[in-house]
Protein backbone atom coordinates (compact mmCIF):
# COMPACT_ATOMS: atom_id res chain seq x y z
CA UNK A 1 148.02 -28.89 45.52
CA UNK A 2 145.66 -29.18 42.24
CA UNK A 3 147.21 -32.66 41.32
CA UNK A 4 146.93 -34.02 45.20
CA UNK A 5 143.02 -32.99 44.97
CA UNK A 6 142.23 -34.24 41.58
CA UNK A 7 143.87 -37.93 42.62
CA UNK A 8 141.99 -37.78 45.79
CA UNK A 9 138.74 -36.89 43.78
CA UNK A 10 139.58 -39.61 41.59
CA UNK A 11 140.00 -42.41 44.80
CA UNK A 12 136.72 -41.79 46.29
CA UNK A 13 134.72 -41.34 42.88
CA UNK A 14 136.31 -45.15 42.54
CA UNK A 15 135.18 -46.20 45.58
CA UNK A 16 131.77 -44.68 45.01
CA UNK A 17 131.58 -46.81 41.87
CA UNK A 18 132.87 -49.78 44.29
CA UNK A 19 130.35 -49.13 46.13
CA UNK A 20 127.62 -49.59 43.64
CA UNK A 21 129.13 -52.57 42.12
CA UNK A 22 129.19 -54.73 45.52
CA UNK A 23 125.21 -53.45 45.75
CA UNK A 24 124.52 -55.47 42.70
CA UNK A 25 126.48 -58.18 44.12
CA UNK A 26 129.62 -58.06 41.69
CA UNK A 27 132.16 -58.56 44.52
CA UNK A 28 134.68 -59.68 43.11
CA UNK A 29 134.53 -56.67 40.17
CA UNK A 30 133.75 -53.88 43.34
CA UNK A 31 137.23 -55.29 44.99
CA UNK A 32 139.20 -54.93 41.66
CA UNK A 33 137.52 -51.58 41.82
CA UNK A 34 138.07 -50.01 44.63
CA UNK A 35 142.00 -51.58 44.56
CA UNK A 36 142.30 -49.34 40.81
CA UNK A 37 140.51 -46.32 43.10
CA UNK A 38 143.43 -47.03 46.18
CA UNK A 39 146.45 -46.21 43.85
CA UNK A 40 145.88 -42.49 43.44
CA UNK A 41 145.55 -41.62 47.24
CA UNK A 42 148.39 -43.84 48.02
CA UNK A 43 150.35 -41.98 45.31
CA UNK A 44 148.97 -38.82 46.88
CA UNK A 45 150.07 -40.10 50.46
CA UNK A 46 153.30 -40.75 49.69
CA UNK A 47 154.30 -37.41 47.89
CA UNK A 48 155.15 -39.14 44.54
CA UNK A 49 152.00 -37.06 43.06
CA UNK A 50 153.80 -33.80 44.56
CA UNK A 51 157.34 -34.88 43.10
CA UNK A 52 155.61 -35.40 39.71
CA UNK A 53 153.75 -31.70 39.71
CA UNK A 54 156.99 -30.32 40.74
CA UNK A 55 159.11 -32.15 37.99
CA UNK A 56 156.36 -31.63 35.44
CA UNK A 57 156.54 -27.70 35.31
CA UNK A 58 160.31 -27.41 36.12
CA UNK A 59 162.17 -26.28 33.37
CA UNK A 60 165.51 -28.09 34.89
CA UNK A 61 163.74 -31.51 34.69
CA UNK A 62 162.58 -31.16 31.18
CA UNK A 63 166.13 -30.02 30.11
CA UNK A 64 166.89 -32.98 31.65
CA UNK A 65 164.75 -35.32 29.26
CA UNK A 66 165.91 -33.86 26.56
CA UNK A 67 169.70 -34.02 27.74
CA UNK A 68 169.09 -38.37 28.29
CA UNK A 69 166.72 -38.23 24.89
CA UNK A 70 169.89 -36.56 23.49
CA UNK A 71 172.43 -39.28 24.74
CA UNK A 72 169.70 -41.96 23.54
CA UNK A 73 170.03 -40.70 20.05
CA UNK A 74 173.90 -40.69 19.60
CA UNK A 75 173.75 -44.32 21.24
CA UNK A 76 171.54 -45.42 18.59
CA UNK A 77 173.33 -43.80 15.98
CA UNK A 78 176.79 -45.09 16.76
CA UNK A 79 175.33 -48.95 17.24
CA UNK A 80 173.63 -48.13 13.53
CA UNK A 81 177.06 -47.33 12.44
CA UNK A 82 178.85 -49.99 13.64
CA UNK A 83 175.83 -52.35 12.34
CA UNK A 84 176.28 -50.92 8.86
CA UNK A 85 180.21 -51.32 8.91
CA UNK A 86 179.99 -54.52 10.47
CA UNK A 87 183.09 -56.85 9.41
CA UNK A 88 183.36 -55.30 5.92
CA UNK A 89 181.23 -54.59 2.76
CA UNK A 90 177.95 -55.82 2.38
CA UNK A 91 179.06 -57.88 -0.38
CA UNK A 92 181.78 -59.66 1.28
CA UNK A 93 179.46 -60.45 4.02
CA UNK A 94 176.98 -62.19 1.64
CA UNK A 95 180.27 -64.25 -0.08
CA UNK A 96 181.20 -65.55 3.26
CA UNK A 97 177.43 -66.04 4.31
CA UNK A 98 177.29 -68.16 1.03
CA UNK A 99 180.56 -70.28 1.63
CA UNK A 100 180.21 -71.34 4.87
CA UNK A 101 178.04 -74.58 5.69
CA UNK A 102 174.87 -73.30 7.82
CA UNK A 103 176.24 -75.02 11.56
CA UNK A 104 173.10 -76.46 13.86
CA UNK A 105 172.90 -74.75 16.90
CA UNK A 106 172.63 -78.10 18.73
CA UNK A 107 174.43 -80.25 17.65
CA UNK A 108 172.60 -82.72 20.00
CA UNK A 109 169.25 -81.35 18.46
CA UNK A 110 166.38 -83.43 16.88
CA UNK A 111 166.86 -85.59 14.14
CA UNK A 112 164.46 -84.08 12.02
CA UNK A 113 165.71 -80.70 12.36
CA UNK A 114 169.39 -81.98 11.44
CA UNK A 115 168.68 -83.96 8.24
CA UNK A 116 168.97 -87.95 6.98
CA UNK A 117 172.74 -87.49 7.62
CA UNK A 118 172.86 -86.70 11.06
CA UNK A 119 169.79 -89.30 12.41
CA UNK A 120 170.76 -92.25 14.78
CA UNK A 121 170.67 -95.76 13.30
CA UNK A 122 166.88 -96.80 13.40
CA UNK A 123 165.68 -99.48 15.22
CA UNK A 124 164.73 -102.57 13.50
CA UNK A 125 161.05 -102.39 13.23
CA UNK A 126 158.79 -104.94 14.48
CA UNK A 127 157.19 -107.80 12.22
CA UNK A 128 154.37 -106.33 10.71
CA UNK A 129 150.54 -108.65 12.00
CA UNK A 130 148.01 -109.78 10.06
CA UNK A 131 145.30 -109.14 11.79
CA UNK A 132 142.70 -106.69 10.91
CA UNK A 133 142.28 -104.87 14.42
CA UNK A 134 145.85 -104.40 15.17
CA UNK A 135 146.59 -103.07 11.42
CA UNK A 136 144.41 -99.64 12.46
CA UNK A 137 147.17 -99.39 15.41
CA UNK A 138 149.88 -99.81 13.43
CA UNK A 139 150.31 -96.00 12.81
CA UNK A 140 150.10 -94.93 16.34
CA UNK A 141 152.36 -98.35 17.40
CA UNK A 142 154.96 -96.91 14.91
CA UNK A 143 154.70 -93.39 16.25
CA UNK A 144 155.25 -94.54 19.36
CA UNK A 145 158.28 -96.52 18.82
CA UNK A 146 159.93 -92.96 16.64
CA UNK A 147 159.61 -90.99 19.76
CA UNK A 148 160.30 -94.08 22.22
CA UNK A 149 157.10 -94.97 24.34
């Protein structure tokens, strides 16, 4: 009964403050307003504010929590186990880490990201101009042609 008043105090002390914000014409901030005011009588109207009282001083409900807190630990201790034994000792992971060639992801990825080795062949480039304004475009022109515009 305490919780259901104190939310619906809450609601119209919101809309009070609405209020006064549309007066100084700040629509738009006295709608966002009184929506933040709406939620605790909605909550109150649809009993989730009585549920919440209840489970709050029940004694069941917190030996509840702690019952899932309980299970939450033992599931993060076994996957920290099985983490830490893994497919052997630490030092036989960091042998086979070392001997095996790092594999792309993509194989279709970027050249850049794959190296020299794995780049198309290039295109032959165009003959270079000698004129003076087209030899500031010659950058972007090149750029261009890399990425294929």
């Amino acid at each position: 009964m305490i919780a259901e008043t104190v939310c619906s105090a809450v609601a119209v002390a919101g809309l009070g403050i609405a209020a006064v914000t549309a007066y100084r014409k700040r629509f738009l901030a006295a709608t966002r307003i009184a929506a933040y005011a709406l939620v605790p009588l909605g909550l109150v109207m649809t009993g989730i504010v009585g549920w919440l009282a209840d489970t709050a001083f029940s004694p069941t409900a917190w030996l509840g929590f702690a019952v899932l807190g309980g299970a939450w630990a033992l599931f993060a201790t076994t996957r920290a186990v099985e983490r830490r034994r893994g497919s052997g000792t630490r030092k036989e992971r960091k042998a086979a880490n070392r001997s095996a060639p790092p594999e792309a992801v993509a194989p279709a990825a970027s050249a850049p990201s794959l190296g020299q080795a794995a780049r198309p062949a290039a295109r032959p480039a165009a003959a270079p101009r000698a004129t003076g304004a087209s030899d500031d475009f010659s950058d972007i022109e090149a750029i261009l042609k890399k990425h294929g515009i």
